[in-house]
C-alpha atoms as a PDB file:
ATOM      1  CA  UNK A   1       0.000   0.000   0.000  1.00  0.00           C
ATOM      2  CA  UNK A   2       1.477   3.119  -0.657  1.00  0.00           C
ATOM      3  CA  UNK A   3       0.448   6.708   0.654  1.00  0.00           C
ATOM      4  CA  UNK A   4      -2.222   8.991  -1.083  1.00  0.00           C
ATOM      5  CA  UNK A   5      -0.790   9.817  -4.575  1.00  0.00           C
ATOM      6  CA  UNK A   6      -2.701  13.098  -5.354  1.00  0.00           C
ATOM      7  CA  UNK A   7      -3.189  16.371  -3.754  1.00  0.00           C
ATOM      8  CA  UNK A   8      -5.783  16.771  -1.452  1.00  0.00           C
ATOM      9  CA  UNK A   9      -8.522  19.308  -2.381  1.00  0.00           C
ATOM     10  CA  UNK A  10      -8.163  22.385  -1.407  1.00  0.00           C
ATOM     11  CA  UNK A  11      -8.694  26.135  -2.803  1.00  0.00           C
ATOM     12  CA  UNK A  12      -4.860  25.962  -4.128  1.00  0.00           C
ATOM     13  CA  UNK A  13      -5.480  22.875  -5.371  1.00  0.00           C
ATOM     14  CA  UNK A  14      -8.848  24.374  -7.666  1.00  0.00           C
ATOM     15  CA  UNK A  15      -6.567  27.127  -8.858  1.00  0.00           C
ATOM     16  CA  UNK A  16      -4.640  25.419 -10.516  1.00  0.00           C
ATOM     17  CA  UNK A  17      -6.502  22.800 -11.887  1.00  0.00           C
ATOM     18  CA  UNK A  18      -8.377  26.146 -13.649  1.00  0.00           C
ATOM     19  CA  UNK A  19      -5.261  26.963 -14.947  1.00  0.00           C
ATOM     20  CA  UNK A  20      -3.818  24.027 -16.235  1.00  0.00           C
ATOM     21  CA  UNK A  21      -7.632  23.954 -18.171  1.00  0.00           C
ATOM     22  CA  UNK A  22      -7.199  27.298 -19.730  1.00  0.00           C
ATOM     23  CA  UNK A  23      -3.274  26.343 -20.996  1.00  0.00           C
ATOM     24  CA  UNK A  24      -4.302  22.823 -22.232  1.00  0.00           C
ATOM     25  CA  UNK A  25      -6.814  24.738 -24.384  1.00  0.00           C
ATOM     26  CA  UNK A  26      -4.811  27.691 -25.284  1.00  0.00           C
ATOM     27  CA  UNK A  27      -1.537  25.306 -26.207  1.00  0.00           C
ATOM     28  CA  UNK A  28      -3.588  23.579 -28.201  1.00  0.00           C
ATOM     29  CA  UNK A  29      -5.008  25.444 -30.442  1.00  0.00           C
ATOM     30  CA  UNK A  30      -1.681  27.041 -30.471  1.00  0.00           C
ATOM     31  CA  UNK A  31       0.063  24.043 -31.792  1.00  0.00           C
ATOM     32  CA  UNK A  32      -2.660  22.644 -33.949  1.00  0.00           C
ATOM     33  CA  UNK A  33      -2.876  25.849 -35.911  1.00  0.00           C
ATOM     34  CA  UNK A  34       0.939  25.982 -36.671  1.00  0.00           C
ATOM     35  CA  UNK A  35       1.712  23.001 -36.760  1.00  0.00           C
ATOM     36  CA  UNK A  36       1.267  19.715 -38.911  1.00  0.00           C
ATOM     37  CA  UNK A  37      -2.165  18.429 -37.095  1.00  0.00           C
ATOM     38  CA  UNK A  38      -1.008  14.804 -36.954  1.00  0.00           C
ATOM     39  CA  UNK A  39       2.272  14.997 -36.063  1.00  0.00           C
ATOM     40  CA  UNK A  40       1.574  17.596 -33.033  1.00  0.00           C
ATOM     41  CA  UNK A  41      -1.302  15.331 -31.861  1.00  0.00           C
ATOM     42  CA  UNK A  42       1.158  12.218 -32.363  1.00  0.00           C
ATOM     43  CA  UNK A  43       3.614  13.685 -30.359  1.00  0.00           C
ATOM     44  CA  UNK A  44       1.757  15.217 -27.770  1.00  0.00           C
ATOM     45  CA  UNK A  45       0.354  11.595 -27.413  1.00  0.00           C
ATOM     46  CA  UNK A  46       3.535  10.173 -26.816  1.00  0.00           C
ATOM     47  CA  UNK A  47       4.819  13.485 -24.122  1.00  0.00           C
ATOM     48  CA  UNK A  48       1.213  12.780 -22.414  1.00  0.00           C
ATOM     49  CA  UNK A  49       1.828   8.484 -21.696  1.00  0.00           C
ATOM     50  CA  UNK A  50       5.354   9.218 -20.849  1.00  0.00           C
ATOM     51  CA  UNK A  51       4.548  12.169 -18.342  1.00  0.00           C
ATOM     52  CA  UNK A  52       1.471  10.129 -16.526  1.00  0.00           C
ATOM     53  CA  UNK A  53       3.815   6.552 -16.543  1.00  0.00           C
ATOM     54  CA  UNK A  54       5.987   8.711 -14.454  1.00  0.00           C
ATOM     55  CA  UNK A  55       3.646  10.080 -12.606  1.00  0.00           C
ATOM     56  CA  UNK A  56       1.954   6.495 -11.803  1.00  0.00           C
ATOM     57  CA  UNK A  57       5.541   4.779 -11.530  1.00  0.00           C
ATOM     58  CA  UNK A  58       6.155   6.894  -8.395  1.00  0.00           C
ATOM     59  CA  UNK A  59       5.864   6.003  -5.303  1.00  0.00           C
ATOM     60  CA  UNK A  60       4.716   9.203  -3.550  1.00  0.00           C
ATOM     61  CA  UNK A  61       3.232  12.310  -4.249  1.00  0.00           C
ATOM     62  CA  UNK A  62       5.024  15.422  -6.028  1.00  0.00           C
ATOM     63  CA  UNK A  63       3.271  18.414  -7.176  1.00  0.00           C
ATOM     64  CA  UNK A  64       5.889  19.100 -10.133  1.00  0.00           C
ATOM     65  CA  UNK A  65       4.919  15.111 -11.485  1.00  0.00           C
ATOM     66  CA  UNK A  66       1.036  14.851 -10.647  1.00  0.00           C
ATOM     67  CA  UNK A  67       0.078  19.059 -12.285  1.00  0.00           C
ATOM     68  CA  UNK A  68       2.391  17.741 -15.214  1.00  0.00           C
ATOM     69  CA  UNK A  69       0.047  15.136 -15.660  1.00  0.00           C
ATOM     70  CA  UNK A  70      -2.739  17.053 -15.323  1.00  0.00           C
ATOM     71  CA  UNK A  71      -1.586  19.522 -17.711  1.00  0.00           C
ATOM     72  CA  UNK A  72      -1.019  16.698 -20.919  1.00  0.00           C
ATOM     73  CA  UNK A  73      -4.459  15.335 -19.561  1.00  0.00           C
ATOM     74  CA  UNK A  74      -5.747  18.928 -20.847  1.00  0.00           C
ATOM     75  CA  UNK A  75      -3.728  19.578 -23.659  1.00  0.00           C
ATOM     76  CA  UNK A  76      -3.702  16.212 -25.043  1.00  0.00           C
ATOM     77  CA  UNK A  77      -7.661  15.706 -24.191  1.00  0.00           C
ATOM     78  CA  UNK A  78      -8.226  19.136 -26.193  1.00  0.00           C
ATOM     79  CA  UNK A  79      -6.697  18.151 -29.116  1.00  0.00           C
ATOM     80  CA  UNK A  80      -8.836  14.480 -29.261  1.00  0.00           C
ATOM     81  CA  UNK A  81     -12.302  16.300 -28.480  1.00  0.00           C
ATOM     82  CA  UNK A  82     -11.357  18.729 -31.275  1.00  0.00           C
ATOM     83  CA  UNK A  83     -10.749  16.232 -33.944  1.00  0.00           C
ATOM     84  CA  UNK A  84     -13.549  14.138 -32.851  1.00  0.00           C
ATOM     85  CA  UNK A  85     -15.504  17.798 -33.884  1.00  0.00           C
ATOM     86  CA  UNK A  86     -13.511  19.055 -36.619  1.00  0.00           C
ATOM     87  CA  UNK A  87     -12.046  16.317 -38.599  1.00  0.00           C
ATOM     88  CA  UNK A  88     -14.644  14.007 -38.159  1.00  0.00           C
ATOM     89  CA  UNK A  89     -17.783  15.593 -37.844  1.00  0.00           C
ATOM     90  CA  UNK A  90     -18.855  14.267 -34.113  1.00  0.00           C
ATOM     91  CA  UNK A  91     -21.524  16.890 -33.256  1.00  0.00           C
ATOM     92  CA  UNK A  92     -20.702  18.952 -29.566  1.00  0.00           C
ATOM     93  CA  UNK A  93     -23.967  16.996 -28.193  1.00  0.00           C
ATOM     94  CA  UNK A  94     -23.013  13.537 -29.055  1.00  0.00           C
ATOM     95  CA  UNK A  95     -19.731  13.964 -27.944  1.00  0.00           C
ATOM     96  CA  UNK A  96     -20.802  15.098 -24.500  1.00  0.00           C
ATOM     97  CA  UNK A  97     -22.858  12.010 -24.117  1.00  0.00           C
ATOM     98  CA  UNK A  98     -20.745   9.938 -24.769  1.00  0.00           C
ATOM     99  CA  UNK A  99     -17.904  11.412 -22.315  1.00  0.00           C
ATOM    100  CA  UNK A 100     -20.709  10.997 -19.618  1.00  0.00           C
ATOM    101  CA  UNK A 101     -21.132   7.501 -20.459  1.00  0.00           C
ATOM    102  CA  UNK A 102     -17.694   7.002 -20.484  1.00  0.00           C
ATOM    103  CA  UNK A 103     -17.350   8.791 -17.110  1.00  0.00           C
ATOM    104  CA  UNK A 104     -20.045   6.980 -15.709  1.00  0.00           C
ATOM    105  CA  UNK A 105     -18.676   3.546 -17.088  1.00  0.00           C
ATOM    106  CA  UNK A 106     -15.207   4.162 -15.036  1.00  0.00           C
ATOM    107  CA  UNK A 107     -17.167   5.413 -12.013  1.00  0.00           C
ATOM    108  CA  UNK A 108     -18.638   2.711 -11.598  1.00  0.00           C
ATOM    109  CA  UNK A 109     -16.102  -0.045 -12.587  1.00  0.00           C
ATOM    110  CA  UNK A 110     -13.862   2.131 -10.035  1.00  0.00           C
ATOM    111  CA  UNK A 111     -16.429   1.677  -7.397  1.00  0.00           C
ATOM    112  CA  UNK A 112     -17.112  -1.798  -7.908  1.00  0.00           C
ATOM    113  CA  UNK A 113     -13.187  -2.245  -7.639  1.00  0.00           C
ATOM    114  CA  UNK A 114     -11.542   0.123  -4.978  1.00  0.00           C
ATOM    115  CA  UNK A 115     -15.170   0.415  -3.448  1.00  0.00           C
ATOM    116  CA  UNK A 116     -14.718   4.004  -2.839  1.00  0.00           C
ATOM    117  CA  UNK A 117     -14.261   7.555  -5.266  1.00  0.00           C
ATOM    118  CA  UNK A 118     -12.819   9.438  -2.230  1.00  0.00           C
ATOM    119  CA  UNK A 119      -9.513  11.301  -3.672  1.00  0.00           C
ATOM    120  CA  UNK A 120      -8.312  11.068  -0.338  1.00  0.00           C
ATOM    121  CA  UNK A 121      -7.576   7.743  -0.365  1.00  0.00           C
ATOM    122  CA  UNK A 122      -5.584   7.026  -4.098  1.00  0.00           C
ATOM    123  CA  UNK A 123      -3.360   4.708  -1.919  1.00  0.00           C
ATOM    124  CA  UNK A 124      -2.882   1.831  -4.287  1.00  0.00           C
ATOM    125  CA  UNK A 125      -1.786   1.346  -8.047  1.00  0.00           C
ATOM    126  CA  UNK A 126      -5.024   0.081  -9.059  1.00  0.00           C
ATOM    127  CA  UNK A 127      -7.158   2.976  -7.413  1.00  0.00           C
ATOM    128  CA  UNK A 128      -4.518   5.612  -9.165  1.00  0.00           C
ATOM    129  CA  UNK A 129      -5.280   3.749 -12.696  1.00  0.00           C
ATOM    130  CA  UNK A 130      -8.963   4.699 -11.992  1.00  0.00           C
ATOM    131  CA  UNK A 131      -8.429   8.143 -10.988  1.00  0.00           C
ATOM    132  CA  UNK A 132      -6.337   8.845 -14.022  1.00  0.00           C
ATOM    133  CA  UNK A 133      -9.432   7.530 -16.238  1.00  0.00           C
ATOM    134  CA  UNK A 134     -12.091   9.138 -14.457  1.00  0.00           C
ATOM    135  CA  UNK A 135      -9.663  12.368 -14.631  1.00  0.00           C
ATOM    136  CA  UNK A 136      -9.382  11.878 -18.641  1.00  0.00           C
ATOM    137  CA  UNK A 137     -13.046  11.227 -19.011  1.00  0.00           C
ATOM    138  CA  UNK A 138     -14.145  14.244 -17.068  1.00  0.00           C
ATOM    139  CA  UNK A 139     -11.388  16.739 -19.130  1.00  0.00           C
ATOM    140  CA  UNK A 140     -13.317  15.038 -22.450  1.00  0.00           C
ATOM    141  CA  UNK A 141     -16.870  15.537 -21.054  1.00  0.00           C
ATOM    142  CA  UNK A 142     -15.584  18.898 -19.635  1.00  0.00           C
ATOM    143  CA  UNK A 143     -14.189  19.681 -23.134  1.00  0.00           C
ATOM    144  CA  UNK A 144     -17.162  18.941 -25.337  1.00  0.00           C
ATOM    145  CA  UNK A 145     -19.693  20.514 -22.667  1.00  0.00           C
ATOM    146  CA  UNK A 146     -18.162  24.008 -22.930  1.00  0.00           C
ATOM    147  CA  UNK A 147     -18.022  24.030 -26.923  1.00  0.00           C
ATOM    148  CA  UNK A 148     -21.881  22.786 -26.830  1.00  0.00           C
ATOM    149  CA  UNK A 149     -22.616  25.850 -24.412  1.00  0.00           C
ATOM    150  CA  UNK A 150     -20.142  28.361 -26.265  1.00  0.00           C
ATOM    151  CA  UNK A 151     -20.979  27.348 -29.958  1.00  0.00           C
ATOM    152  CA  UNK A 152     -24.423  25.568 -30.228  1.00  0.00           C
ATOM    153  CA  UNK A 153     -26.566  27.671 -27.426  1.00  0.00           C
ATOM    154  CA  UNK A 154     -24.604  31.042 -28.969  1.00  0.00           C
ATOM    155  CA  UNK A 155     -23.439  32.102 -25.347  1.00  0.00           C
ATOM    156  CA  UNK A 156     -20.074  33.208 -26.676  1.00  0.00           C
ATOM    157  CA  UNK A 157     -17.045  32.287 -24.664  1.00  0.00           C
ATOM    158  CA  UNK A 158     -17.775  34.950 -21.883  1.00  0.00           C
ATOM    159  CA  UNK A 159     -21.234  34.037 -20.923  1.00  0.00           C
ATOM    160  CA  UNK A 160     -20.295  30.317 -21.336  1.00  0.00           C
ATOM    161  CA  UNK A 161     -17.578  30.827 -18.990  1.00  0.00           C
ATOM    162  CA  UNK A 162     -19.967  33.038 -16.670  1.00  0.00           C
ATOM    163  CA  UNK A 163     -22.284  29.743 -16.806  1.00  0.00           C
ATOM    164  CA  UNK A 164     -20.106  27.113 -15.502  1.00  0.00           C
ATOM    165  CA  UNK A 165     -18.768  29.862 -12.783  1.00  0.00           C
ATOM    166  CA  UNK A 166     -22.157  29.833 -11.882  1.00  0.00           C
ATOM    167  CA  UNK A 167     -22.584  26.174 -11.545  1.00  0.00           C
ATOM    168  CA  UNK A 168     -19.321  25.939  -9.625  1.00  0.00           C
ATOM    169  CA  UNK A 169     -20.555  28.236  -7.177  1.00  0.00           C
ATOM    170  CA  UNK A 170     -23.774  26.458  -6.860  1.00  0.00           C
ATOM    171  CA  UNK A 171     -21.859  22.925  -6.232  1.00  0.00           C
ATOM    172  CA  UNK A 172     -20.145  24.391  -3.209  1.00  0.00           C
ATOM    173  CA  UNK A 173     -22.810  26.207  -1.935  1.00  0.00           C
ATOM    174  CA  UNK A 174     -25.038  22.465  -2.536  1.00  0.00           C
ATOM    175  CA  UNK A 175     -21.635  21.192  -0.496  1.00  0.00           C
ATOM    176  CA  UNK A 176     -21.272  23.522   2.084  1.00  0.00           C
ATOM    177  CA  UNK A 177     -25.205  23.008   2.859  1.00  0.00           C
ATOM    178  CA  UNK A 178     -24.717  19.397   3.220  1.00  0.00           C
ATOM    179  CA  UNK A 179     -27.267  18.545  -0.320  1.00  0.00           C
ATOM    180  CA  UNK A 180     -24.208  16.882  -1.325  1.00  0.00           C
ATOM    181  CA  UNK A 181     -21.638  14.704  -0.422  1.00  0.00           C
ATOM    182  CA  UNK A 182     -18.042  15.786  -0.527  1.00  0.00           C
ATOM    183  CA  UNK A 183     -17.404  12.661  -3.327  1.00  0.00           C
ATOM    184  CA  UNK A 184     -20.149  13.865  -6.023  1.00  0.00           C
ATOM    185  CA  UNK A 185     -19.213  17.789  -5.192  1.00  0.00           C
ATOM    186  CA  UNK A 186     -15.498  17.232  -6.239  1.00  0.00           C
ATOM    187  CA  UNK A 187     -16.330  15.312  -9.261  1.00  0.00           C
ATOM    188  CA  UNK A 188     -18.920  17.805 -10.236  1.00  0.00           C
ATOM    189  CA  UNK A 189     -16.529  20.525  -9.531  1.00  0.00           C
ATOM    190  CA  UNK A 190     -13.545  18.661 -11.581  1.00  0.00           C
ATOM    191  CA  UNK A 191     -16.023  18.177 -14.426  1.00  0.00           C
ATOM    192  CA  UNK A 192     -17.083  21.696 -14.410  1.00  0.00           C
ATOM    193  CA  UNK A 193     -13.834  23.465 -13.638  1.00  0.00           C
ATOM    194  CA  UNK A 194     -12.734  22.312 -17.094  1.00  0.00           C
ATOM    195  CA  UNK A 195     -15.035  24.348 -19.300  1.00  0.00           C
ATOM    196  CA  UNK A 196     -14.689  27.330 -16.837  1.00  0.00           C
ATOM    197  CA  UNK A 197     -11.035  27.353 -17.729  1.00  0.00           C
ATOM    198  CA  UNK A 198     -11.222  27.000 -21.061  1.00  0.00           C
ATOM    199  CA  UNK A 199     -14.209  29.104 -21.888  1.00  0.00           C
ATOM    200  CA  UNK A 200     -11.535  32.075 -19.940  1.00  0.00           C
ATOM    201  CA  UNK A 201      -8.691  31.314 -21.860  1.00  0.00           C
ATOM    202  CA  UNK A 202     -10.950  31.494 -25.511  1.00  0.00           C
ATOM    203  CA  UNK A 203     -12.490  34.893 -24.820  1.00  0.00           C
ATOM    204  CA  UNK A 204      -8.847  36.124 -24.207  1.00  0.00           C
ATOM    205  CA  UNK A 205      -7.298  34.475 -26.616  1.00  0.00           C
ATOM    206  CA  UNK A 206      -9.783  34.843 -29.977  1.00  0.00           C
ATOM    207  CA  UNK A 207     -10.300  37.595 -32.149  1.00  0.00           C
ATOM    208  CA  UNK A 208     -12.778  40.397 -31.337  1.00  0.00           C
ATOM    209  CA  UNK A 209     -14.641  39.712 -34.290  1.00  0.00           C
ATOM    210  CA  UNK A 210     -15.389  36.217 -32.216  1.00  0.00           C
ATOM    211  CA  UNK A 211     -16.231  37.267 -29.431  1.00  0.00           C
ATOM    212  CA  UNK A 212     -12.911  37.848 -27.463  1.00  0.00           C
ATOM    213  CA  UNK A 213     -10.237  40.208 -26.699  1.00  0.00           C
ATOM    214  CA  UNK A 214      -7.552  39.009 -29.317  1.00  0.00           C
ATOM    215  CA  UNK A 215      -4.726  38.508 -27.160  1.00  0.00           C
ATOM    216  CA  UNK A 216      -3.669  35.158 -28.953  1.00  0.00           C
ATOM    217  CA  UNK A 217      -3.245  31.700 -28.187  1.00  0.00           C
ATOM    218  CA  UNK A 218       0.712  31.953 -28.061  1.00  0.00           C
ATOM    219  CA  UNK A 219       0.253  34.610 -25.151  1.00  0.00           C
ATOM    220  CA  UNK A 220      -2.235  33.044 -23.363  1.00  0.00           C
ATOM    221  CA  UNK A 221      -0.266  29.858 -23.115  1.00  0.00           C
ATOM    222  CA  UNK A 222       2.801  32.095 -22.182  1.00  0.00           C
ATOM    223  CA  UNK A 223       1.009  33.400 -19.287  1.00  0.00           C
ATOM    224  CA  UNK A 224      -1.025  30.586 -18.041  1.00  0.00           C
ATOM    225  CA  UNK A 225       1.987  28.461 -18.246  1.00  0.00           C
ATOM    226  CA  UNK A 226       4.246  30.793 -15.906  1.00  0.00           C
ATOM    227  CA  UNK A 227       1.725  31.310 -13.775  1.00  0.00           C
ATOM    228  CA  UNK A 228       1.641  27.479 -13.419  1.00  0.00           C
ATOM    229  CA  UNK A 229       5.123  26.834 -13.332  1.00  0.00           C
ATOM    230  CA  UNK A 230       4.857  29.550 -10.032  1.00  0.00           C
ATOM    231  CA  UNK A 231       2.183  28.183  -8.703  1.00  0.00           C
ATOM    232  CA  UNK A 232       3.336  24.766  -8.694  1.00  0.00           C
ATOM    233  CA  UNK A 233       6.594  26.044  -7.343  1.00  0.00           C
ATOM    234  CA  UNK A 234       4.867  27.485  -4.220  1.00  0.00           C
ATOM    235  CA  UNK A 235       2.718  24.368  -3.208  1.00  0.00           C
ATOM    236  CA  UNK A 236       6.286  22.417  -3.481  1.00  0.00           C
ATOM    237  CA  UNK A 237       7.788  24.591  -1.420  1.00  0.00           C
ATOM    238  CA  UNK A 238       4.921  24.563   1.420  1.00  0.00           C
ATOM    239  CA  UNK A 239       5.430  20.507   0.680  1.00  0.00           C
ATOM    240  CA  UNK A 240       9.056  20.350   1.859  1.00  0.00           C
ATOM    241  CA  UNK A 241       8.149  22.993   4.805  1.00  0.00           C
ATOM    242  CA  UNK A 242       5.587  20.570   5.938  1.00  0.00           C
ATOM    243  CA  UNK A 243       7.682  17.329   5.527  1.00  0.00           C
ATOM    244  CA  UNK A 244      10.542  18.954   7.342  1.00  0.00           C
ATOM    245  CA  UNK A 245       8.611  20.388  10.357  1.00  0.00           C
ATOM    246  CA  UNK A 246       7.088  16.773  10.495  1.00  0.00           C
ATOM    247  CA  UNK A 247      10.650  15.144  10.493  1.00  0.00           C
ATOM    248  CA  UNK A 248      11.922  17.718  13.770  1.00  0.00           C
ATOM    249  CA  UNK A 249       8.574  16.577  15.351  1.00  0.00           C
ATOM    250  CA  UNK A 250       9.323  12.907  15.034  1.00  0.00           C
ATOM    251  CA  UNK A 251      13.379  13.754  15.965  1.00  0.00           C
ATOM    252  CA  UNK A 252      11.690  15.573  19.018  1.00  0.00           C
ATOM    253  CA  UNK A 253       9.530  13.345  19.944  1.00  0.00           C
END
């Protein structure tokens, strides 16, 4: 048994996983549009298994190896839920059904399993392996939800992203009022969190003339992706402060 393998919830934790949301779709359409489609897809494929093998083959937690993860998981799931639009034709609906069936599928195979969702206990290789596919199958469902509210219901990227804030808000509130349980509020939040990201990261990033401010994908990504790299650096740093003050307690005791 080893010990818990991600990063406990918390509002730290929530800001980045927005960020790494709004970078994985900023970096993406980066690439894709200057870039040769396959081969950046192929190879951001083959960064995204190495980067979560790593992240799996450890034995404990490190912020730097799980948010890397996390941030091929959006990049990487961007790029598949685009083509499954673009060069194939899957309509935004269709797509987002079939993400929740997916979702629901490793739900419940995880349940049935590890017997238990709880993120607080990924303690075990086999409970990890499910978290990873529930976390792929909610950046997917997250991914195809916010391009049906943004492009089908005409929102825009602003009011879509003023949407799933919205919902987010209501899942804690739901949370903090005990309607629901801390298991369904995190998913719910992880699933929604996603399209909030994104839906930022497109109204800065597109032309006016589409509804955004026209800073580019290039800069987004720039900026996300420091202030990542930062905040990534801080929660390692509170990491080793923690470990060490637990070591001189031990020592003292």
């Amino acid at each position: 048994m080893r010990v818990n393998k991600v990063p406990v919830p918390s509002p730290s934790f929530w800001f980045v996983k927005v960020l790494t949301t709004g970078f994985g779709e900023a970096l993406s359409d980066f690439l894709v549009r200057r870039f040769d489609p396959v081969d950046t897809v192929l190879t951001t494929a083959v960064v995204f298994i190495a980067v979560l093998a790593v992240q799996v083959a450890s034995p404990r937690f490190s912020p730097w190896r799980y948010w890397a993860a996390v941030v091929m998981v959006a990049v990487f799931g961007t790029m598949v839920a685009d083509a499954a639009h673009v060069a194939v034709g899957v309509p935004y609906a269709l797509s987002a059904l079939v993400f929740a069936v997916v979702l629901a599928a490793v739900f419940v195979g995880w349940r049935t399993t590890a017997g238990s969702l709880d993120v607080h206990g990924i303690d075990s290789l086999s409970r990890e392996l499910w978290y990873w596919a529930a976390v792929i199958a909610t950046f997917a469902l997250g991914t195809a939800t916010g391009d049906l509210v943004a492009s089908v219901t005409r929102f825009g990227f602003l009011a879509g992203g003023c949407c799933f804030l919205a919902a987010v808000l209501v899942t804690v509130a739901l949370r903090r009022s005990r309607v629901l349980g801390p298991v369904v509020a995190f998913w719910t939040a992880y699933v929604l969190t996603r399209p909030l990201g994104a839906s930022v990261a497109d109204w800065v990033a597109v032309a006016p003339g589409r509804g955004g401010l026209g800073a580019g994908t290039g800069l987004v990504s720039a900026v996300v992706g420091i202030a990542i790299v930062v905040s990534v650096s801080t929660l390692t740093n509170r990491q080793r402060r923690r470990e060490h003050a637990e070591r001189i307690a031990i020592v003292g005791s």
